[in-house]
PDB file of N, CA and C in Angstrom:
ATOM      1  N   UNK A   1      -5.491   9.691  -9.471  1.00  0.00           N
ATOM      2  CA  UNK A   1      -4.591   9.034  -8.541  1.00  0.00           C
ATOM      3  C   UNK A   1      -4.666   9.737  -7.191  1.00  0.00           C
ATOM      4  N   UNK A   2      -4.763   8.536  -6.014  1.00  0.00           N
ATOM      5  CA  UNK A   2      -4.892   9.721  -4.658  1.00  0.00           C
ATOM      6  C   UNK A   2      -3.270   9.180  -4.016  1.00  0.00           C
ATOM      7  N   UNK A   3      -2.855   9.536  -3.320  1.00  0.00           N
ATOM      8  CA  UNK A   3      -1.810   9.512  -2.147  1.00  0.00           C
ATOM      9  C   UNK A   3      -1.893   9.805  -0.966  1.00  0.00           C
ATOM     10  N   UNK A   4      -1.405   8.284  -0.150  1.00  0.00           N
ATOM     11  CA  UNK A   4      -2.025   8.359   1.012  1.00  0.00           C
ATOM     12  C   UNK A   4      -0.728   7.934   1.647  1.00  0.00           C
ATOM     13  N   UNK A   5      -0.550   8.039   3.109  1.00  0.00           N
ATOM     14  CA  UNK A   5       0.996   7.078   3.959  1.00  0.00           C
ATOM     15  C   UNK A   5      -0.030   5.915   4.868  1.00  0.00           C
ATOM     16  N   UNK A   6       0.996   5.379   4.644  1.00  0.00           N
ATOM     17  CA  UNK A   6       0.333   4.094   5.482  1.00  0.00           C
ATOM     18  C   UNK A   6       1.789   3.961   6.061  1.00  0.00           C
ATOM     19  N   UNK A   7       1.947   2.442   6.961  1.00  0.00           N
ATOM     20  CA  UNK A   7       2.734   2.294   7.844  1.00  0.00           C
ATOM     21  C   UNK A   7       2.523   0.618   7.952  1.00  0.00           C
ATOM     22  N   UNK A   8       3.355  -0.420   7.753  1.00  0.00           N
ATOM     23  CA  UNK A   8       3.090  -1.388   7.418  1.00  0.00           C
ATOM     24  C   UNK A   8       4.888  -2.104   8.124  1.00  0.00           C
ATOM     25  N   UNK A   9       4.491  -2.090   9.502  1.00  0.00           N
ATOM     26  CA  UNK A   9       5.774  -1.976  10.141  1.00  0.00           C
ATOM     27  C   UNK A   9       5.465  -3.500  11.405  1.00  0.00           C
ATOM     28  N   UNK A  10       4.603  -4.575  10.933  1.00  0.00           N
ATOM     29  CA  UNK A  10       5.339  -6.152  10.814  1.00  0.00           C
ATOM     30  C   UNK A  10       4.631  -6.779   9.538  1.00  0.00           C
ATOM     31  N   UNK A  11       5.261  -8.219   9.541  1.00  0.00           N
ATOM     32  CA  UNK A  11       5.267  -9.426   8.550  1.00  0.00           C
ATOM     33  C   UNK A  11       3.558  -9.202   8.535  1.00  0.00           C
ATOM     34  N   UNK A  12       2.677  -9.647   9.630  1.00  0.00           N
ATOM     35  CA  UNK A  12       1.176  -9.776   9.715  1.00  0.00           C
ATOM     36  C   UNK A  12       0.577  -8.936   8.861  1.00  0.00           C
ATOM     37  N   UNK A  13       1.084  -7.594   8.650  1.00  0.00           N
ATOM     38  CA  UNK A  13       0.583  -5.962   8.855  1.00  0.00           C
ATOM     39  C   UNK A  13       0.831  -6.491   7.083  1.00  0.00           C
ATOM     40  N   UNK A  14       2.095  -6.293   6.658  1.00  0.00           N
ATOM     41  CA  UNK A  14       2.721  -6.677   5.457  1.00  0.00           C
ATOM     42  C   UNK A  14       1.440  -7.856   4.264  1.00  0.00           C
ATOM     43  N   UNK A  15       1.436  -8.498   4.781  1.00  0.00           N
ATOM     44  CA  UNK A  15       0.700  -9.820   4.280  1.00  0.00           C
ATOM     45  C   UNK A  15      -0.519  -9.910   4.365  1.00  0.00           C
ATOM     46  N   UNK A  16      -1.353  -8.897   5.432  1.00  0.00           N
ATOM     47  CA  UNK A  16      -2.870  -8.758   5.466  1.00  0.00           C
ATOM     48  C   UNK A  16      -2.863  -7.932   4.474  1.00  0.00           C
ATOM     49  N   UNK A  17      -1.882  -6.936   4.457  1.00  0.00           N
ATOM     50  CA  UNK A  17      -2.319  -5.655   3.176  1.00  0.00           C
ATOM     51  C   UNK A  17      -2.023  -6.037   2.141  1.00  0.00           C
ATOM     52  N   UNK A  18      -1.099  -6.832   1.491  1.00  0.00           N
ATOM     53  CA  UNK A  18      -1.389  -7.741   0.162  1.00  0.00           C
ATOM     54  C   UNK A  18      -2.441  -8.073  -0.347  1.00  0.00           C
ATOM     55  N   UNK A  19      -2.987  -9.027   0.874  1.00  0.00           N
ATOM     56  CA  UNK A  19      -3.918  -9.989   0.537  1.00  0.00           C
ATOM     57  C   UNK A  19      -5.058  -8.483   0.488  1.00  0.00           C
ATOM     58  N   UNK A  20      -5.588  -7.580   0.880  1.00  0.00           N
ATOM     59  CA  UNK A  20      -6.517  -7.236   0.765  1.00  0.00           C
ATOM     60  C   UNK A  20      -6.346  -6.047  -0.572  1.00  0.00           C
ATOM     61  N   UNK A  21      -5.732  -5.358  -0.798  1.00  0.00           N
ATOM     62  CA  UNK A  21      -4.804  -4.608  -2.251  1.00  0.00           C
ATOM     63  C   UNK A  21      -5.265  -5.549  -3.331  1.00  0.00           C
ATOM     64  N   UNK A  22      -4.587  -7.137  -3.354  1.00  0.00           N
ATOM     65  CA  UNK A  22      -5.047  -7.461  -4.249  1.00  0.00           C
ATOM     66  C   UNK A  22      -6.641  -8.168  -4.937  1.00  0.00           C
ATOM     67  N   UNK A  23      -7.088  -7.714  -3.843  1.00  0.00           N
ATOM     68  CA  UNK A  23      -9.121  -7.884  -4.334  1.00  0.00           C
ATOM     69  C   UNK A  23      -9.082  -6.888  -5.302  1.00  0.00           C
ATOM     70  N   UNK A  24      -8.742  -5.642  -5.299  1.00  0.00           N
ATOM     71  CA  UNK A  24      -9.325  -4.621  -6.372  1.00  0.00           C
ATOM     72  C   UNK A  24      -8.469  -4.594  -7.449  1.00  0.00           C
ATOM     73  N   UNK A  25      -8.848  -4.074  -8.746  1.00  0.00           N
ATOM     74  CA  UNK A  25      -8.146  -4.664 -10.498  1.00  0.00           C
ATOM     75  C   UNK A  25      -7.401  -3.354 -10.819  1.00  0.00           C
ATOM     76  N   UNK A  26      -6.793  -2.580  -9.210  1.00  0.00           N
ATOM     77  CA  UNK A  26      -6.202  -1.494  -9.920  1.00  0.00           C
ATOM     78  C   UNK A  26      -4.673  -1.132  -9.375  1.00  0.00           C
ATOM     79  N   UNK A  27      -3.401  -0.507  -9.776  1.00  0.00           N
ATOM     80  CA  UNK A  27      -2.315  -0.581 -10.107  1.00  0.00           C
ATOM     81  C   UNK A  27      -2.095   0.056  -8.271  1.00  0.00           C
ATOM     82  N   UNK A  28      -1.506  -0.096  -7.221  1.00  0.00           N
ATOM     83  CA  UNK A  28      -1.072   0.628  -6.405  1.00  0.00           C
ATOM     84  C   UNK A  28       0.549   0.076  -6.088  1.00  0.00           C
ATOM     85  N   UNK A  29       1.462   1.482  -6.278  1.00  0.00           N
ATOM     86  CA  UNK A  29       2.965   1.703  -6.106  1.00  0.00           C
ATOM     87  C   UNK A  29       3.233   2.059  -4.652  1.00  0.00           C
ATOM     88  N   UNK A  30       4.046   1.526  -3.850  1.00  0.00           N
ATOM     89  CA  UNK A  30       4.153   2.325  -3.058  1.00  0.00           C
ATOM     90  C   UNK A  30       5.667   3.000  -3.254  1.00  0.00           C
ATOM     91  N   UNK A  31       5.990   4.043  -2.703  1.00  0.00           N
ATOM     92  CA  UNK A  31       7.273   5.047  -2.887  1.00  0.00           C
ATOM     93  C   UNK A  31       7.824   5.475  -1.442  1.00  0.00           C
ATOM     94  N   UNK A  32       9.190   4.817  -1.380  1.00  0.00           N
ATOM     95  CA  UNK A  32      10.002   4.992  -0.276  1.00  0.00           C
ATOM     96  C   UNK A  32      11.272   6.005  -1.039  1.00  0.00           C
ATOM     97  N   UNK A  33      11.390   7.395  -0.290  1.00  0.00           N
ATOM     98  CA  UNK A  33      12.431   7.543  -0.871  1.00  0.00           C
ATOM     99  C   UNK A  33      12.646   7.754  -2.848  1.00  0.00           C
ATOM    100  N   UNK A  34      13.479   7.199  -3.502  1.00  0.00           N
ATOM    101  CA  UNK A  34      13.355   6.900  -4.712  1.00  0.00           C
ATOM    102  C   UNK A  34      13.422   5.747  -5.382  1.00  0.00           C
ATOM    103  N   UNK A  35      12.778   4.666  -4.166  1.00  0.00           N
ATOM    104  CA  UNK A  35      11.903   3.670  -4.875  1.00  0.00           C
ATOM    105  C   UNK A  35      10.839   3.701  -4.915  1.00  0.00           C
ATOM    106  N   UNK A  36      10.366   2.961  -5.820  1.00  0.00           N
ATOM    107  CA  UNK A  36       8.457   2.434  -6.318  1.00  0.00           C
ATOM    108  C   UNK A  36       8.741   1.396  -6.783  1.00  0.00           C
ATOM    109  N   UNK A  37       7.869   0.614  -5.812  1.00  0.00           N
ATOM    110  CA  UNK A  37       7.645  -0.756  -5.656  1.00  0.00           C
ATOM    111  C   UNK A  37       6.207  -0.957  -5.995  1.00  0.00           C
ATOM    112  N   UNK A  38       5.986  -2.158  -6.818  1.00  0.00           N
ATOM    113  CA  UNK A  38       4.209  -2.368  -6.718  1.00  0.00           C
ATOM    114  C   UNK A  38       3.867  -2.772  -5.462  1.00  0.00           C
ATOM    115  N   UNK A  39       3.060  -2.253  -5.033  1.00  0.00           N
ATOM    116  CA  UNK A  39       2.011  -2.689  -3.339  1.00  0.00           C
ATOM    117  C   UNK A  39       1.574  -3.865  -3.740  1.00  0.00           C
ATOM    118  N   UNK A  40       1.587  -4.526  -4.185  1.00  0.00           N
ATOM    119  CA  UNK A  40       0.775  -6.044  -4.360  1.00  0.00           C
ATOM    120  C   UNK A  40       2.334  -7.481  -4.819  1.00  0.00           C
ATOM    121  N   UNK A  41       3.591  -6.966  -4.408  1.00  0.00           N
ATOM    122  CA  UNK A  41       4.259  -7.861  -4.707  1.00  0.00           C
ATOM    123  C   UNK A  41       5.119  -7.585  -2.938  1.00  0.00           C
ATOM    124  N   UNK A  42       4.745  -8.790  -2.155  1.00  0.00           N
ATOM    125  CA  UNK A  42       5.060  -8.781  -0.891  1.00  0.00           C
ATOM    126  C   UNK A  42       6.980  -8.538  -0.716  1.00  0.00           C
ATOM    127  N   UNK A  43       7.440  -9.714  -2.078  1.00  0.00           N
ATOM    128  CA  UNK A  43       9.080  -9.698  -2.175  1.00  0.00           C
ATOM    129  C   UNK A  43       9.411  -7.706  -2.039  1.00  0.00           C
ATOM    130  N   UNK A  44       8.578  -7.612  -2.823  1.00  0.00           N
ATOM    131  CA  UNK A  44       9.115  -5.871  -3.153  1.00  0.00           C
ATOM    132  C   UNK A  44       8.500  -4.960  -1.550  1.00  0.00           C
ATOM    133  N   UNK A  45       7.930  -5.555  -0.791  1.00  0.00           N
ATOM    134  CA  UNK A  45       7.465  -4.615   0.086  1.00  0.00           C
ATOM    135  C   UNK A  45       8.872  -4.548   1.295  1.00  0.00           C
ATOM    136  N   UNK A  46       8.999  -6.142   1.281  1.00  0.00           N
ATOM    137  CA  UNK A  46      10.192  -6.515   2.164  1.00  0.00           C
ATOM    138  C   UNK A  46      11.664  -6.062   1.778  1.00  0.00           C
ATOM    139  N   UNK A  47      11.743  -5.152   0.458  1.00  0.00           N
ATOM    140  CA  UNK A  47      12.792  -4.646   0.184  1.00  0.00           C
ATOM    141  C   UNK A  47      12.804  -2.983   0.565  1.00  0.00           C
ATOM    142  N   UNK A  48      12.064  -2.806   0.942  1.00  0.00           N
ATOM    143  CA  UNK A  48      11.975  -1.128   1.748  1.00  0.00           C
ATOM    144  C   UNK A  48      11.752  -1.132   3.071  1.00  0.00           C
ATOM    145  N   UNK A  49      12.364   0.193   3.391  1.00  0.00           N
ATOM    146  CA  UNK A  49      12.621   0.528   5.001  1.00  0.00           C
ATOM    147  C   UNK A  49      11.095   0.442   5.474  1.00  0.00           C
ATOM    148  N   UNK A  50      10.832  -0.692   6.273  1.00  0.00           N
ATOM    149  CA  UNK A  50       9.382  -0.556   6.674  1.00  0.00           C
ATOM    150  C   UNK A  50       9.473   0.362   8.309  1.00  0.00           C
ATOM    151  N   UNK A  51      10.581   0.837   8.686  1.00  0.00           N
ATOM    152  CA  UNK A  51      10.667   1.186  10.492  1.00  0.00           C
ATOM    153  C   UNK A  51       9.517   3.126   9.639  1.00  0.00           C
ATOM    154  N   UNK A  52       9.677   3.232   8.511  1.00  0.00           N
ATOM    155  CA  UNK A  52       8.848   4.475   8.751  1.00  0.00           C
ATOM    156  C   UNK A  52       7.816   4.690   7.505  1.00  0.00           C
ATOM    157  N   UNK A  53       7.403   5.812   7.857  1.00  0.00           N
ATOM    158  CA  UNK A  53       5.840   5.637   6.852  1.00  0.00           C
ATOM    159  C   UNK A  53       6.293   5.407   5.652  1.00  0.00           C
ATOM    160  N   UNK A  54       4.897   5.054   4.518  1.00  0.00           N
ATOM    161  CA  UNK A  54       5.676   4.715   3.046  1.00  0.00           C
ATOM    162  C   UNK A  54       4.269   5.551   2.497  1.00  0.00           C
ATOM    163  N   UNK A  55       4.485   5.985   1.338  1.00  0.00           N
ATOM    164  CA  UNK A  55       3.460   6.865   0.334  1.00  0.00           C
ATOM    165  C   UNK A  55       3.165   5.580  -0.710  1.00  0.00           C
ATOM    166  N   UNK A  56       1.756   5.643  -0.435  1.00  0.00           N
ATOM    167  CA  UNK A  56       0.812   4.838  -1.427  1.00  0.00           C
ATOM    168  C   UNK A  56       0.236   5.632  -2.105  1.00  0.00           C
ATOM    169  N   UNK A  57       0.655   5.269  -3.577  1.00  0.00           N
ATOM    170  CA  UNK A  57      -0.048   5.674  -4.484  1.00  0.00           C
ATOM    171  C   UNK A  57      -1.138   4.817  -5.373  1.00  0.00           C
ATOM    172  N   UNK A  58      -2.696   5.210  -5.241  1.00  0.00           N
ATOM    173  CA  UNK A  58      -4.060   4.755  -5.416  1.00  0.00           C
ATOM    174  C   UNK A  58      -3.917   4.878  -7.132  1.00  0.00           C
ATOM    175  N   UNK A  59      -4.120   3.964  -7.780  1.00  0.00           N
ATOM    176  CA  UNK A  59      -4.297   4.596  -9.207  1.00  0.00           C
ATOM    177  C   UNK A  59      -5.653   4.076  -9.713  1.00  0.00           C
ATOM    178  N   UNK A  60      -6.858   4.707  -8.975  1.00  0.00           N
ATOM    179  CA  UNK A  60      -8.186   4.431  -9.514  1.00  0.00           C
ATOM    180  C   UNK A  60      -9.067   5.820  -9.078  1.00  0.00           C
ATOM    181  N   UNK A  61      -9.761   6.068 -10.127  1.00  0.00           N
ATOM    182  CA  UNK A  61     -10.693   7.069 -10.242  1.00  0.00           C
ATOM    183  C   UNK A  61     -11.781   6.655  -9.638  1.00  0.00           C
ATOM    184  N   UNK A  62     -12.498   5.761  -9.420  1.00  0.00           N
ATOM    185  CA  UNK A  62     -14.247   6.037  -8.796  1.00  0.00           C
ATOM    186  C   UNK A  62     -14.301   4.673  -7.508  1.00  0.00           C
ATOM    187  N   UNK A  63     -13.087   4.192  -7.353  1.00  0.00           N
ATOM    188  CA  UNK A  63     -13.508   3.292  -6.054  1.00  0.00           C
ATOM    189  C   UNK A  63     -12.778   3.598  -5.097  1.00  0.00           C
ATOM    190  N   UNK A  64     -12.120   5.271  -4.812  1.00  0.00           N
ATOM    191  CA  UNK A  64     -11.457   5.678  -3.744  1.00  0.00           C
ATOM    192  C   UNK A  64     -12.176   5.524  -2.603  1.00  0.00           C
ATOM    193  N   UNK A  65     -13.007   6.135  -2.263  1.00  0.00           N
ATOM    194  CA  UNK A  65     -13.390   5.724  -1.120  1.00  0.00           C
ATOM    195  C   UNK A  65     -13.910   4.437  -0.347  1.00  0.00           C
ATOM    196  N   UNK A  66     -14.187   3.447  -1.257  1.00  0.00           N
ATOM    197  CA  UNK A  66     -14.152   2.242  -1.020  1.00  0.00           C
ATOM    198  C   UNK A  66     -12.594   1.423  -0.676  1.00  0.00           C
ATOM    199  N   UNK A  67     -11.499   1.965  -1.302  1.00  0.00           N
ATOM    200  CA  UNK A  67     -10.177   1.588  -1.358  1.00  0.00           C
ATOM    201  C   UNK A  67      -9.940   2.016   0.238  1.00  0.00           C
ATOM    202  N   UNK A  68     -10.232   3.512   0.574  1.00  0.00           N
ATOM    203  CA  UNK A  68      -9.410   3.942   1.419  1.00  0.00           C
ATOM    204  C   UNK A  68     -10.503   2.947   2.646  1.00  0.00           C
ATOM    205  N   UNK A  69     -11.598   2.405   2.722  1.00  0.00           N
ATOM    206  CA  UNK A  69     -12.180   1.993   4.189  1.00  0.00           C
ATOM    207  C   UNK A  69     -11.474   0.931   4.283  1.00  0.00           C
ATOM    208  N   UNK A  70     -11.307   0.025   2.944  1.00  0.00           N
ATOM    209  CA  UNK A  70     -10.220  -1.247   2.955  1.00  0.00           C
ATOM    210  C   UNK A  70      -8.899  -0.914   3.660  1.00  0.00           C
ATOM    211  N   UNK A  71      -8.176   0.141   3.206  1.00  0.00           N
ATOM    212  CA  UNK A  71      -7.070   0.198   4.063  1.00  0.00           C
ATOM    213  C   UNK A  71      -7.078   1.240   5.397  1.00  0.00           C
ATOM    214  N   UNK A  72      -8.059   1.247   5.645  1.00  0.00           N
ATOM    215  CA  UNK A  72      -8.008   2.162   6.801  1.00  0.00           C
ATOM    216  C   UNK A  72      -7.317   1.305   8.274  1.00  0.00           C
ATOM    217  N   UNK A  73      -6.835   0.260   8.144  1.00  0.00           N
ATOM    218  CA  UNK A  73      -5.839  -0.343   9.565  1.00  0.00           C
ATOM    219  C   UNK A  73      -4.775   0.030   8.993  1.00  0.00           C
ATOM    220  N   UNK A  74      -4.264   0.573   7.798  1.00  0.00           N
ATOM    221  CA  UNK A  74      -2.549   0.723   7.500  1.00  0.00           C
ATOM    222  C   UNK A  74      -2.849   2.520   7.733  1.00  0.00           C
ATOM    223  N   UNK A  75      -3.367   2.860   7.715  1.00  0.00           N
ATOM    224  CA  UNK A  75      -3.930   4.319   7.292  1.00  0.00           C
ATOM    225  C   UNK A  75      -2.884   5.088   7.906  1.00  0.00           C
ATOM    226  N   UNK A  76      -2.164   6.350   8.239  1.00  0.00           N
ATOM    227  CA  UNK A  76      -1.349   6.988   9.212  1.00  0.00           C
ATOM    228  C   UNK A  76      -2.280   8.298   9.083  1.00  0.00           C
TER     229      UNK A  76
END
């Protein structure tokens, strides 16, 4: 598992990173605080403080670095 912050602070930002999260077949949470929300359910993204960074947690062993060039526009 890697952990990364991203920053996903409008609707556009929100909904491009869905749509691109859910191409790959693997589990990512993100964690505000002491929630964890799945990263791939938009309802649940819009229920956390998006005004500051959020911790993504990667849960795949051998396509990290392919994951992280995908999200490298949320990247902080």
């Amino acid at each position: 598992m890697k952990t990364v912050q991203i920053s996903l602070n409008s609707i556009d930002k929100v909904k491009s990173f869905v749509n691109e999260i859910t191409k790959f077949d693997y589990d990512f949470d993100l964690v505000s605080g002491r929630y964890v929300i799945d990263a791939k359910s938009i309802m649940g993204i819009f229920s956390l403080d998006l005004s500051k960074p959020i911790d993504l947690n990667i849960h795949a062993e051998d396509e990290i670095e392919t994951i992280l060039a995908v999200l490298k526009p949320y990247l902080i």
